[in-house]
C-alpha atoms as a PDB file:
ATOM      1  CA  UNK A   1      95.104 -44.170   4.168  1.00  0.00           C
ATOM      2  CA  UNK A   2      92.104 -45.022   2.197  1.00  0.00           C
ATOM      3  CA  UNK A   3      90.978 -46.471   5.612  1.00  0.00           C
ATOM      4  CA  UNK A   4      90.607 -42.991   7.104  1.00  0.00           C
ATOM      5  CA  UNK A   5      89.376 -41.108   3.573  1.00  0.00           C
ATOM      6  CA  UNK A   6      87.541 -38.196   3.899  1.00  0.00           C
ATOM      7  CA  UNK A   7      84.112 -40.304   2.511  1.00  0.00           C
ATOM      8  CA  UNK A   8      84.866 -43.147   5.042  1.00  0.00           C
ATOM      9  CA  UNK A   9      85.132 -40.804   8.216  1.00  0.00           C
ATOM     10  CA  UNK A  10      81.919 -38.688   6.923  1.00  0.00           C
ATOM     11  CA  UNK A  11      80.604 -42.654   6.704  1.00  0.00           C
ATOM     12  CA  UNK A  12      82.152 -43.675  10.470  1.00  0.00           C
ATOM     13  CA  UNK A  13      80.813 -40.482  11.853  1.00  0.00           C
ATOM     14  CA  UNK A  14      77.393 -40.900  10.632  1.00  0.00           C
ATOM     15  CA  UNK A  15      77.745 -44.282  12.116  1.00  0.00           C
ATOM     16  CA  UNK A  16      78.135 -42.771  14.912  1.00  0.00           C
ATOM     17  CA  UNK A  17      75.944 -40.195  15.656  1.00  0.00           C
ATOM     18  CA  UNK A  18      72.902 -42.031  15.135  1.00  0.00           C
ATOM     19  CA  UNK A  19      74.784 -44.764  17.942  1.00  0.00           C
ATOM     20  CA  UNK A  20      74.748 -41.140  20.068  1.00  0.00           C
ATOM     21  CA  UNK A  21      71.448 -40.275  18.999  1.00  0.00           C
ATOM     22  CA  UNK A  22      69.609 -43.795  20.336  1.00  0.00           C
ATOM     23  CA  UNK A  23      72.591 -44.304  23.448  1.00  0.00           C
ATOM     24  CA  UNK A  24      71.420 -40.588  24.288  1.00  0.00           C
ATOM     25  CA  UNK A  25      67.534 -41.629  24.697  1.00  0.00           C
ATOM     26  CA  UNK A  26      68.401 -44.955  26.831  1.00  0.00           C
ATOM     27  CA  UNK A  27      70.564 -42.448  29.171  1.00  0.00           C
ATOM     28  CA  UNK A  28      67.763 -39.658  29.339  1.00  0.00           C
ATOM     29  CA  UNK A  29      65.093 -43.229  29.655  1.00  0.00           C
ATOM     30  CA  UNK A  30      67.556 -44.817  32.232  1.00  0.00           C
ATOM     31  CA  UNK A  31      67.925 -41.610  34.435  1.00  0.00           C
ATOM     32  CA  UNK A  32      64.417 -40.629  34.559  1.00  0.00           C
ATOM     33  CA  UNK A  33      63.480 -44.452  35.561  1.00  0.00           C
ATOM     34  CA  UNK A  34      66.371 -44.805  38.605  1.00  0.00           C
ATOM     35  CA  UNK A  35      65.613 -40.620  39.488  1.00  0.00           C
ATOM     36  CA  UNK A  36      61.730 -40.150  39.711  1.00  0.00           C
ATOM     37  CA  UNK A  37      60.671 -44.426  40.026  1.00  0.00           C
ATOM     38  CA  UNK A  38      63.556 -44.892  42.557  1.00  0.00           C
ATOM     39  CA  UNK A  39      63.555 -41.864  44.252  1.00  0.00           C
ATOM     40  CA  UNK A  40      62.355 -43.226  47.483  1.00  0.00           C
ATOM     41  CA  UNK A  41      65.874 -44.707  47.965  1.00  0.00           C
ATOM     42  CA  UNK A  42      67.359 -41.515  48.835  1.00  0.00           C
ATOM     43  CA  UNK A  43      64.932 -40.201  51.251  1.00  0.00           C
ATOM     44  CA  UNK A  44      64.918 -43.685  53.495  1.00  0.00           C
ATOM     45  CA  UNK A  45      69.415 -44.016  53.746  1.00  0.00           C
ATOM     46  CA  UNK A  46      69.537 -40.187  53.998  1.00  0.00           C
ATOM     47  CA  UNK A  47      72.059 -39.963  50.676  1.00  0.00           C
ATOM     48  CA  UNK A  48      71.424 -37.958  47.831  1.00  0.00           C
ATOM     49  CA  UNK A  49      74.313 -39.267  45.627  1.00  0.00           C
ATOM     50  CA  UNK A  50      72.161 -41.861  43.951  1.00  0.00           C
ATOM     51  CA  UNK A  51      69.758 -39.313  42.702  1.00  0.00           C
ATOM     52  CA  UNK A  52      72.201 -37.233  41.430  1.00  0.00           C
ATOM     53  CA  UNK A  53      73.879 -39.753  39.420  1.00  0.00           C
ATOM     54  CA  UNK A  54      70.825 -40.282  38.147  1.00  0.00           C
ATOM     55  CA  UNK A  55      70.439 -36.641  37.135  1.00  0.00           C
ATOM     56  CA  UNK A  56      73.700 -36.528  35.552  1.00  0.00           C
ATOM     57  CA  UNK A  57      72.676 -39.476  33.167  1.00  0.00           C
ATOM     58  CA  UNK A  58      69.703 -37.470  32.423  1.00  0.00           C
ATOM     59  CA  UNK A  59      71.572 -34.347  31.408  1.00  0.00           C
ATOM     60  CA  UNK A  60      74.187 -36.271  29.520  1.00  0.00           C
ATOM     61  CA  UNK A  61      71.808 -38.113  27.550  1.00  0.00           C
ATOM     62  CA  UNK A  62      69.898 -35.074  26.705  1.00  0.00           C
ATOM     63  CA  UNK A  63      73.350 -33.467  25.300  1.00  0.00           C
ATOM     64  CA  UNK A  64      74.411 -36.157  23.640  1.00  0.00           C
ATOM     65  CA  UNK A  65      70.871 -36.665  21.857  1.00  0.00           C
ATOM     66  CA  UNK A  66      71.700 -33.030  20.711  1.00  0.00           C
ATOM     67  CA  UNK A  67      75.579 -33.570  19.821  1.00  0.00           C
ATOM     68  CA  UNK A  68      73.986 -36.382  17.722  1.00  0.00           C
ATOM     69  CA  UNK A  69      72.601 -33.475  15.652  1.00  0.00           C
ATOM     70  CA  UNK A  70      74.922 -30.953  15.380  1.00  0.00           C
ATOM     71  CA  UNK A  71      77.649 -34.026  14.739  1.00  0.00           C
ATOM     72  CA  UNK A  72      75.333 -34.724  11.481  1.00  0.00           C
ATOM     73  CA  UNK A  73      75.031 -31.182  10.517  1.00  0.00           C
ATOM     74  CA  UNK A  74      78.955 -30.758  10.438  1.00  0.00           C
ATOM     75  CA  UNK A  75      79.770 -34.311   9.116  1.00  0.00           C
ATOM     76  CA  UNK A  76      77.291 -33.112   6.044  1.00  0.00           C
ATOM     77  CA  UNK A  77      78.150 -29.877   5.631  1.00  0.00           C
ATOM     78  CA  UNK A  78      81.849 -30.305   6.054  1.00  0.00           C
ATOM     79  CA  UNK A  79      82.050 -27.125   8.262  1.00  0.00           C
ATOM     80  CA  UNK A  80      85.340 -27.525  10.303  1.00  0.00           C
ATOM     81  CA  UNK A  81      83.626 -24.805  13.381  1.00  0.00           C
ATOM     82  CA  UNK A  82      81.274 -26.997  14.159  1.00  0.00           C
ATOM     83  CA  UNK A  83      83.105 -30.069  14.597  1.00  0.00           C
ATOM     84  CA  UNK A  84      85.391 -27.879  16.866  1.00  0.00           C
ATOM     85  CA  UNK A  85      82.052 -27.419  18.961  1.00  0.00           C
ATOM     86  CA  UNK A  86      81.134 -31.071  17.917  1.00  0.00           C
ATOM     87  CA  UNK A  87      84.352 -32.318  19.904  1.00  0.00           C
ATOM     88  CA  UNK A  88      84.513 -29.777  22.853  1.00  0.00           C
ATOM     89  CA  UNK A  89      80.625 -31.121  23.599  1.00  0.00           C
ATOM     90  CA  UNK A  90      81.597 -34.614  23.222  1.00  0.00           C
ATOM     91  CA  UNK A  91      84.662 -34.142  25.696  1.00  0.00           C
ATOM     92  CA  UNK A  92      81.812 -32.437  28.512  1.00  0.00           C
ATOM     93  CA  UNK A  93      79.790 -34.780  27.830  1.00  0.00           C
ATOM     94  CA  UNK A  94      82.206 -37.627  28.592  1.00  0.00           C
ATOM     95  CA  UNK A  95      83.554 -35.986  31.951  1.00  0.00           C
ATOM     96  CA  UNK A  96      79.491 -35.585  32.906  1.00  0.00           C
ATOM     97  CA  UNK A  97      79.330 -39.199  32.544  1.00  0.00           C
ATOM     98  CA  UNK A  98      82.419 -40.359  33.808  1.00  0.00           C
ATOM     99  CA  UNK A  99      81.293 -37.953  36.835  1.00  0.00           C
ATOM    100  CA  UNK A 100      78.007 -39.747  36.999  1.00  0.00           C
ATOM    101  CA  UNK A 101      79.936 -43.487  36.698  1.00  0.00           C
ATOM    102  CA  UNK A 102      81.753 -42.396  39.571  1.00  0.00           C
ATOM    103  CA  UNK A 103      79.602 -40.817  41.683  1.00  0.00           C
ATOM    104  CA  UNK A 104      77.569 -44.365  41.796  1.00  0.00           C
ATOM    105  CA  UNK A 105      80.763 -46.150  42.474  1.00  0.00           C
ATOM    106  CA  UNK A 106      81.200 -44.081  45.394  1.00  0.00           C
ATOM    107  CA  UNK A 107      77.818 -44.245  46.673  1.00  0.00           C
ATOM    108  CA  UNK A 108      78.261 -48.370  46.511  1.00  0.00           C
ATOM    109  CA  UNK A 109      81.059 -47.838  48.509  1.00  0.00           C
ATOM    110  CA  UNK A 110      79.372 -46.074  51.267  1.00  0.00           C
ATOM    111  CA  UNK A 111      76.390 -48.597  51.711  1.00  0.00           C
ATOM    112  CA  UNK A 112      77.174 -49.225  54.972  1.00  0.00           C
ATOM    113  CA  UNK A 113      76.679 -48.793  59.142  1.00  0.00           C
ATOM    114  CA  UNK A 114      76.286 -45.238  58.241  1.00  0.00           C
ATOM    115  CA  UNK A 115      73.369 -46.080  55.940  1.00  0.00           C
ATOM    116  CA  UNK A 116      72.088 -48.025  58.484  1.00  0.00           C
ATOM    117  CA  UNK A 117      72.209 -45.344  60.817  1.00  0.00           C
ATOM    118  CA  UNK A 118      70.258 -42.920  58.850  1.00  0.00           C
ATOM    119  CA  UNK A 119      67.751 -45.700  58.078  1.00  0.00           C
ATOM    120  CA  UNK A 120      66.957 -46.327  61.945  1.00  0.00           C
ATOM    121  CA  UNK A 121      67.138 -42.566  62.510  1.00  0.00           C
ATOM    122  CA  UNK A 122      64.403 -41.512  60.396  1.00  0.00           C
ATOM    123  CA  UNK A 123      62.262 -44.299  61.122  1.00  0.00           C
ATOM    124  CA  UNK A 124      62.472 -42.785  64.348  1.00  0.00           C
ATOM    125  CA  UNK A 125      61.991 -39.005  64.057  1.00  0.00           C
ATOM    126  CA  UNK A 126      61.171 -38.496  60.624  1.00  0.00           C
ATOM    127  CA  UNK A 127      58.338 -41.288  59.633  1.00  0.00           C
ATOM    128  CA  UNK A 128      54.838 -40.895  60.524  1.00  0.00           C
ATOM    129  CA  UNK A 129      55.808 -37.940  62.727  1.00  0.00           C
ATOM    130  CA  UNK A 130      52.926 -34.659  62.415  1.00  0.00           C
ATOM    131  CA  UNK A 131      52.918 -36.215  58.436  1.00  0.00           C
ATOM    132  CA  UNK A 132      50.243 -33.836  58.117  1.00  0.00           C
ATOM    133  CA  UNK A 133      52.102 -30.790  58.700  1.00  0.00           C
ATOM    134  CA  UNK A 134      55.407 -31.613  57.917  1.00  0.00           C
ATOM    135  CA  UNK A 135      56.328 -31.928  53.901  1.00  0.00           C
ATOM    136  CA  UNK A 136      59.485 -33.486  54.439  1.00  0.00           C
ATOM    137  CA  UNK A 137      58.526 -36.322  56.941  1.00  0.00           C
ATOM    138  CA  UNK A 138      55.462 -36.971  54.574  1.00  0.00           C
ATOM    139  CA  UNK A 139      57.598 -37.561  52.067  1.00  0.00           C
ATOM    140  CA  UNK A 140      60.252 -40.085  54.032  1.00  0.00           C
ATOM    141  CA  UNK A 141      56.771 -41.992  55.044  1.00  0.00           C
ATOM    142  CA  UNK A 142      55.622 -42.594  51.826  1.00  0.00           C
ATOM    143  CA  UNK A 143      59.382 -43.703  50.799  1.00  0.00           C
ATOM    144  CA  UNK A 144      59.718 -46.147  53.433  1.00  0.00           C
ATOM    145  CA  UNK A 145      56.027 -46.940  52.851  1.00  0.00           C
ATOM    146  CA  UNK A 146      57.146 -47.736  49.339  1.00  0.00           C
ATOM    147  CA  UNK A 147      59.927 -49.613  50.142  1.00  0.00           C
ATOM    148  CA  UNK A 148      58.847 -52.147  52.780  1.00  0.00           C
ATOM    149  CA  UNK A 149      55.974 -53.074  50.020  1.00  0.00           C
ATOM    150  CA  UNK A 150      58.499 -53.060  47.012  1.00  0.00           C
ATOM    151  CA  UNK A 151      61.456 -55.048  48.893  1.00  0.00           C
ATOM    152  CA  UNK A 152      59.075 -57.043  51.238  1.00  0.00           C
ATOM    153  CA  UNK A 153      60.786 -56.040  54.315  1.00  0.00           C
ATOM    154  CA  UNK A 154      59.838 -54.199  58.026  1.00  0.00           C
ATOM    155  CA  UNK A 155      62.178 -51.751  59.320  1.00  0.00           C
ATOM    156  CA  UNK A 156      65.811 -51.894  59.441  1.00  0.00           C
ATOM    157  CA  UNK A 157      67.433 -55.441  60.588  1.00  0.00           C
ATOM    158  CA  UNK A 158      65.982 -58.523  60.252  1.00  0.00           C
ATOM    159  CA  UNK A 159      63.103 -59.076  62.658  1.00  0.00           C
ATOM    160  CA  UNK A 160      63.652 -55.214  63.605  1.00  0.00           C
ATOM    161  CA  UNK A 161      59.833 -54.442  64.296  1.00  0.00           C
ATOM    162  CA  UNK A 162      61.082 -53.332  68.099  1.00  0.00           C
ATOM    163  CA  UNK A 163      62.629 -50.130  66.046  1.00  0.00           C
ATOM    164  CA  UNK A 164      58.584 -48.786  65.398  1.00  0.00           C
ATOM    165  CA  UNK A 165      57.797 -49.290  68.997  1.00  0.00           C
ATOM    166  CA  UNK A 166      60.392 -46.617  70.129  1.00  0.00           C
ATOM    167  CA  UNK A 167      59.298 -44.083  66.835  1.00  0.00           C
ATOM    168  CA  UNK A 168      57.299 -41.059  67.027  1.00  0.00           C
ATOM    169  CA  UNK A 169      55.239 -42.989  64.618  1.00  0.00           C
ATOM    170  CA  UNK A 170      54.157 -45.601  67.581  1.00  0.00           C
ATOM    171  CA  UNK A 171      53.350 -42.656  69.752  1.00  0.00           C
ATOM    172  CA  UNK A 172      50.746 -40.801  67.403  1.00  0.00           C
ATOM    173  CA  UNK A 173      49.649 -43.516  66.037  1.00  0.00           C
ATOM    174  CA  UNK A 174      48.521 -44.807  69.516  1.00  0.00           C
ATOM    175  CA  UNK A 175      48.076 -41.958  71.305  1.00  0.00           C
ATOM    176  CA  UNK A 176      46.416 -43.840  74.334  1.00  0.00           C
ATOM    177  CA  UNK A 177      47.626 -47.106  74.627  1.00  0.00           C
ATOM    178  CA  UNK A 178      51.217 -45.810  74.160  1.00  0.00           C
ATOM    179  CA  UNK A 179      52.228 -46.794  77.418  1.00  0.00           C
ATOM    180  CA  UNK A 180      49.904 -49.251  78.358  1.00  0.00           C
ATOM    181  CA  UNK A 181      49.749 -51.722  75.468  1.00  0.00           C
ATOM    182  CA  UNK A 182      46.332 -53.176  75.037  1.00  0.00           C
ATOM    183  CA  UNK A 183      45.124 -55.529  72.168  1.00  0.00           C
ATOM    184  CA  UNK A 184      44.713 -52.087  70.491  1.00  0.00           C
ATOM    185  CA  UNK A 185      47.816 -51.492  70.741  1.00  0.00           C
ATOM    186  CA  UNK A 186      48.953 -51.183  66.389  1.00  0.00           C
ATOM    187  CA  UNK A 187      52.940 -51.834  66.584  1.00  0.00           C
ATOM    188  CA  UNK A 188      54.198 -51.559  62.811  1.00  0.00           C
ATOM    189  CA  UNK A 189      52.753 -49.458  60.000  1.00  0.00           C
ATOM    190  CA  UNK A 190      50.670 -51.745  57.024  1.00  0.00           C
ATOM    191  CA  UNK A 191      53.583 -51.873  55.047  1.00  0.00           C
ATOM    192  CA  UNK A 192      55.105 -54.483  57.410  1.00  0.00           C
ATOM    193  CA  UNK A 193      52.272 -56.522  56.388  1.00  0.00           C
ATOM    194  CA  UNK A 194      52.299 -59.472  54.087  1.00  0.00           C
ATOM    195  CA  UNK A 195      48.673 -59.958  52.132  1.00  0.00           C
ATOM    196  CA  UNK A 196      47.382 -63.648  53.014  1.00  0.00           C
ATOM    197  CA  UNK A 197      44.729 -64.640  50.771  1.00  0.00           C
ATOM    198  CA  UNK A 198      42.670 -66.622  52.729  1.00  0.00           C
ATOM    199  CA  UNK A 199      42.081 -64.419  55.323  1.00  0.00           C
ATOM    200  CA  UNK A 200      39.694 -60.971  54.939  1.00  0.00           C
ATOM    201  CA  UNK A 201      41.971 -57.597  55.018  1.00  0.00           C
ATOM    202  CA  UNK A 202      41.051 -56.751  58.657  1.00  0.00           C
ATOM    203  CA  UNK A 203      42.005 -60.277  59.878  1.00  0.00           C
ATOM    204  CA  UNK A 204      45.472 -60.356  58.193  1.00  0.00           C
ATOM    205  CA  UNK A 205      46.378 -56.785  59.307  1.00  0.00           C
ATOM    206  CA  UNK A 206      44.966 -57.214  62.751  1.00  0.00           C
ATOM    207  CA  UNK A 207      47.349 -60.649  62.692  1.00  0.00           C
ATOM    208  CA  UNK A 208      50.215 -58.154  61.587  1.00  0.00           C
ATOM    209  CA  UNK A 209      50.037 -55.538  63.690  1.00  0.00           C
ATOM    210  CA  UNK A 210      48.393 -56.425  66.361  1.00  0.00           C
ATOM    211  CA  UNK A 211      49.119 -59.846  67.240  1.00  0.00           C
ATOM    212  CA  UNK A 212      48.231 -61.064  71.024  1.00  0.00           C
ATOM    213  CA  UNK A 213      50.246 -64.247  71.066  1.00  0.00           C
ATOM    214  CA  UNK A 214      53.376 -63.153  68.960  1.00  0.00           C
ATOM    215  CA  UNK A 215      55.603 -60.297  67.332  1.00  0.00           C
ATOM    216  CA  UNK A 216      55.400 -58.002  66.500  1.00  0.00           C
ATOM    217  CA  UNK A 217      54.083 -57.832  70.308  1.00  0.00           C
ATOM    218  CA  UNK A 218      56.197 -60.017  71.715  1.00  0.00           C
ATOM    219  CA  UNK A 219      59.328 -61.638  70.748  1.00  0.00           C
ATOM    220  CA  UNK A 220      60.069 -63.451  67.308  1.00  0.00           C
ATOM    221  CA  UNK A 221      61.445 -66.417  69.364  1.00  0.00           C
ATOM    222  CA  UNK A 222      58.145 -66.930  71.196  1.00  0.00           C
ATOM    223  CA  UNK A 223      55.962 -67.850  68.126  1.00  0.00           C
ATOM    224  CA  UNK A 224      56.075 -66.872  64.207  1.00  0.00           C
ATOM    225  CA  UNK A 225      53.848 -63.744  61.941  1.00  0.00           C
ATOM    226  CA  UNK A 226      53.002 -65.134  58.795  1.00  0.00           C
ATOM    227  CA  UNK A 227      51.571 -61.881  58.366  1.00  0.00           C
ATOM    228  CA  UNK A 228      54.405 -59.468  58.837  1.00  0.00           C
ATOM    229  CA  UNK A 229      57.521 -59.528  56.828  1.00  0.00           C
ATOM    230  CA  UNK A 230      60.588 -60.704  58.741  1.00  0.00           C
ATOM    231  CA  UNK A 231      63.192 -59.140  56.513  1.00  0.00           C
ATOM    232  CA  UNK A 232      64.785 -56.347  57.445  1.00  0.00           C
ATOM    233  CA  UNK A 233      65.084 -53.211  54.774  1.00  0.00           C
ATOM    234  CA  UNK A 234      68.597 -52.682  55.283  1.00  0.00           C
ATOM    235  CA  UNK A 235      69.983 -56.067  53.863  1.00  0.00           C
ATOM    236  CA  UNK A 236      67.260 -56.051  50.999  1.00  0.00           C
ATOM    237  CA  UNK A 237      68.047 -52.048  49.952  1.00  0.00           C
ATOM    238  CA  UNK A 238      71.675 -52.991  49.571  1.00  0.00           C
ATOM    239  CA  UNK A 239      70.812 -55.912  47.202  1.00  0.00           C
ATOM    240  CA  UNK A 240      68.060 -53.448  45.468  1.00  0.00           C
ATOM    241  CA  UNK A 241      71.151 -50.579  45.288  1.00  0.00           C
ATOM    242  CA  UNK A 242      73.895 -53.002  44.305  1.00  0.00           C
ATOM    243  CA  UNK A 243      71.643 -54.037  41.219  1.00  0.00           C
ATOM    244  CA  UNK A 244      70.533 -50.683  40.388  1.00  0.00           C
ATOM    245  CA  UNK A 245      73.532 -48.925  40.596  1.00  0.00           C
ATOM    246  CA  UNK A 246      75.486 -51.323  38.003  1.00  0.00           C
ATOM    247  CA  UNK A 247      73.567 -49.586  35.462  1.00  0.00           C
ATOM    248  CA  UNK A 248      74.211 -46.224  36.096  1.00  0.00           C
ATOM    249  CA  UNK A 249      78.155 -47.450  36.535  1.00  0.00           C
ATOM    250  CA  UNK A 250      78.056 -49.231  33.182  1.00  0.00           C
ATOM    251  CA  UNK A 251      76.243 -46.672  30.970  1.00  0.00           C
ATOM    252  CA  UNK A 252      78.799 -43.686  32.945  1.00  0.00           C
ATOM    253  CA  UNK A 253      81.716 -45.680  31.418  1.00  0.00           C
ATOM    254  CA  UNK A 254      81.011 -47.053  28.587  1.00  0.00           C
ATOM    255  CA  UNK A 255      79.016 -44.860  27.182  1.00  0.00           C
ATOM    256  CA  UNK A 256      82.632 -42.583  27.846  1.00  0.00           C
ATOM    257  CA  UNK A 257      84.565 -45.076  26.105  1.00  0.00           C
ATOM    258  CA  UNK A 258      81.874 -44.927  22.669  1.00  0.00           C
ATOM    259  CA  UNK A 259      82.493 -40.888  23.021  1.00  0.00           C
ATOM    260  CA  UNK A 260      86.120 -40.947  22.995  1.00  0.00           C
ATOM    261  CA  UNK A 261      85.754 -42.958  19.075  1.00  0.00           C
ATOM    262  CA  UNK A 262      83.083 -39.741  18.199  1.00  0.00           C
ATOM    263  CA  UNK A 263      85.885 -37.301  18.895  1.00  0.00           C
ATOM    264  CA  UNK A 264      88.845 -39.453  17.481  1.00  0.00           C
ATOM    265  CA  UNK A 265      86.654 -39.363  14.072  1.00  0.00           C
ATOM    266  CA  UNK A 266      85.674 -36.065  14.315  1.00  0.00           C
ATOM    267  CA  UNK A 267      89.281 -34.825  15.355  1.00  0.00           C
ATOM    268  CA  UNK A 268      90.393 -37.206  12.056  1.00  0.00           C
ATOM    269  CA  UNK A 269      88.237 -35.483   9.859  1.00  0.00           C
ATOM    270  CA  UNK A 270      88.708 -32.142  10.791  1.00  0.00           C
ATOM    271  CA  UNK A 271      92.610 -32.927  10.121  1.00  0.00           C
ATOM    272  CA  UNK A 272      91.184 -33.994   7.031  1.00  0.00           C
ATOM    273  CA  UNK A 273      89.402 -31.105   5.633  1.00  0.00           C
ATOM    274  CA  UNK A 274      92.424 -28.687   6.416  1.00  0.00           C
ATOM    275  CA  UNK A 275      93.428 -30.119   3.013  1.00  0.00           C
ATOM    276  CA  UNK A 276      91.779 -29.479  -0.586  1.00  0.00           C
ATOM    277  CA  UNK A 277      89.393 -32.638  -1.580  1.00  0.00           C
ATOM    278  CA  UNK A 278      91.200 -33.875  -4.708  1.00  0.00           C
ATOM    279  CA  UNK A 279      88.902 -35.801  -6.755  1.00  0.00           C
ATOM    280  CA  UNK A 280      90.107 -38.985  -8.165  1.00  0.00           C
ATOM    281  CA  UNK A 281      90.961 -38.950 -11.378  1.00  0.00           C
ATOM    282  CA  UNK A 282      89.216 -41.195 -14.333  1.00  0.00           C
ATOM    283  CA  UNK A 283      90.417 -42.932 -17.260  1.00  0.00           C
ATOM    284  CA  UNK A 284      90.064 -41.386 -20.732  1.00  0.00           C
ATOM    285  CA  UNK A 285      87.909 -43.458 -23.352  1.00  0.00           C
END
């Protein structure tokens, strides 16, 4: 038993904590990266599951940075209570991230038509729509703004410009060439646009949105945009999603696996100190 001696555990849980301690700041670091730099993702598929597993990391990480403490103060101290409170934390904090591991798995399961739905949807009613007025469509048209210019990709399916054309967006934006389209005519938003070096900004958007001899006037088949993306957002925020949300799976269950050892330890020594330390004995000169 000299494995599991009262020195070694105080050692092993020592170990430990400070593993909790720096684990804790990558979950709190991790969160806040996918919740506040990623946040766009949620307002463009109309889900807010990814943001809140991104919360829950935050939270967990924050209580585990402070079970990190209070797991040194009782190792030290020797103070059976506050291992008791040591282990009941460490057991919430490894449902919160088991909760957060699966609440990503489920929202990778549901990228699908219905995403795609909500995508189309509030590029048709929600972006660019009285932005000035309305908080909530501003923000969806500085998401998908954000998007299209992160991911490289115009609306929702490949070569999808047509979607703009039929938005509340198209009709504002053009409020008298709406129906009669005229080489004023602007047909996607400037985050459709691909930069082209060569060319000065108003040529290359004025090739982009306003294009007299192609799309995203007329079809794709008739000629080719080297100024406007021809990816569509849907395919590319899946890929951006599916790489993203690894992360917040892997840290929800492994970091539940690492917390499981903290409270076998803890639960070991606690056994442990329920009995009188015996010192060992030395040899007489």
């Amino acid at each position: 038993m000299g494995f599991f001696s009262r020195g070694k555990l105080r050692i092993y849980l020592a170990v430990v904590n400070v593993l909790f301690f720096i684990l804790g700041g990558a979950c709190v670091g991790l969160g806040a990266w996918q919740a506040v730099d990623k946040v766009f993702i949620s307002d463009v598929i109309g889900s807010s599951l990814y943001s809140t597993a991104a919360y829950l990391l935050i939270f967990a990480g924050c209580v585990l940075v402070i079970i990190s403490c209070v797991g040194c103060v009782g190792t030290v101290m020797q103070n059976r209570p506050i291992l008791v409170l040591y282990m009941v934390t460490l057991i919430l904090t490894f449902i919160l991230m088991i909760a957060a591991g699966a609440i990503a798995a489920s929202f990778k399961e549901k990228i699908g038509s219905d995403m795609k739905t909500n995508m189309r949807n509030t590029i048709l009613s929600r972006y660019g729509n009285n932005v000035e007025s309305n908080v909530d469509n501003k923000r969806i048209t500085k998401s998908w703004d954000t998007l299209q210019r992160m991911l490289g990709c115009c609306a929702v399916e490949n070569r999808g410009w047509q979607v703009y054309r039929d938005s509340q967006w198209f009709k504002q934006v053009n409020p008298y060439n709406n129906i009669q389209i005229d080489q004023n005519t602007i047909f996607v938003p400037t985050s459709c646009c691909i930069h082209q070096g060569p060319y000065s900004t108003d040529d290359w958007l004025r090739k982009c949105q306003r294009n007299p001899y192609g799309p995203p006037r007329y079809p794709f088949d008739i000629s080719d945009n080297t100024a406007l993306s021809n990816n569509g957002c849907f395919d590319e925020a899946k890929t951006f999603i599916y790489n993203n949300i690894g992360s917040l799976i892997g840290f929800g269950f492994a970091f539940g696996f690492i917390l499981i050892v903290g409270v076998i330890l803890a639960g070991l020594l606690y056994r442990n100190l329920a009995t009188p330390f015996e010192p060992v004995a030395t040899k007489e000169r």
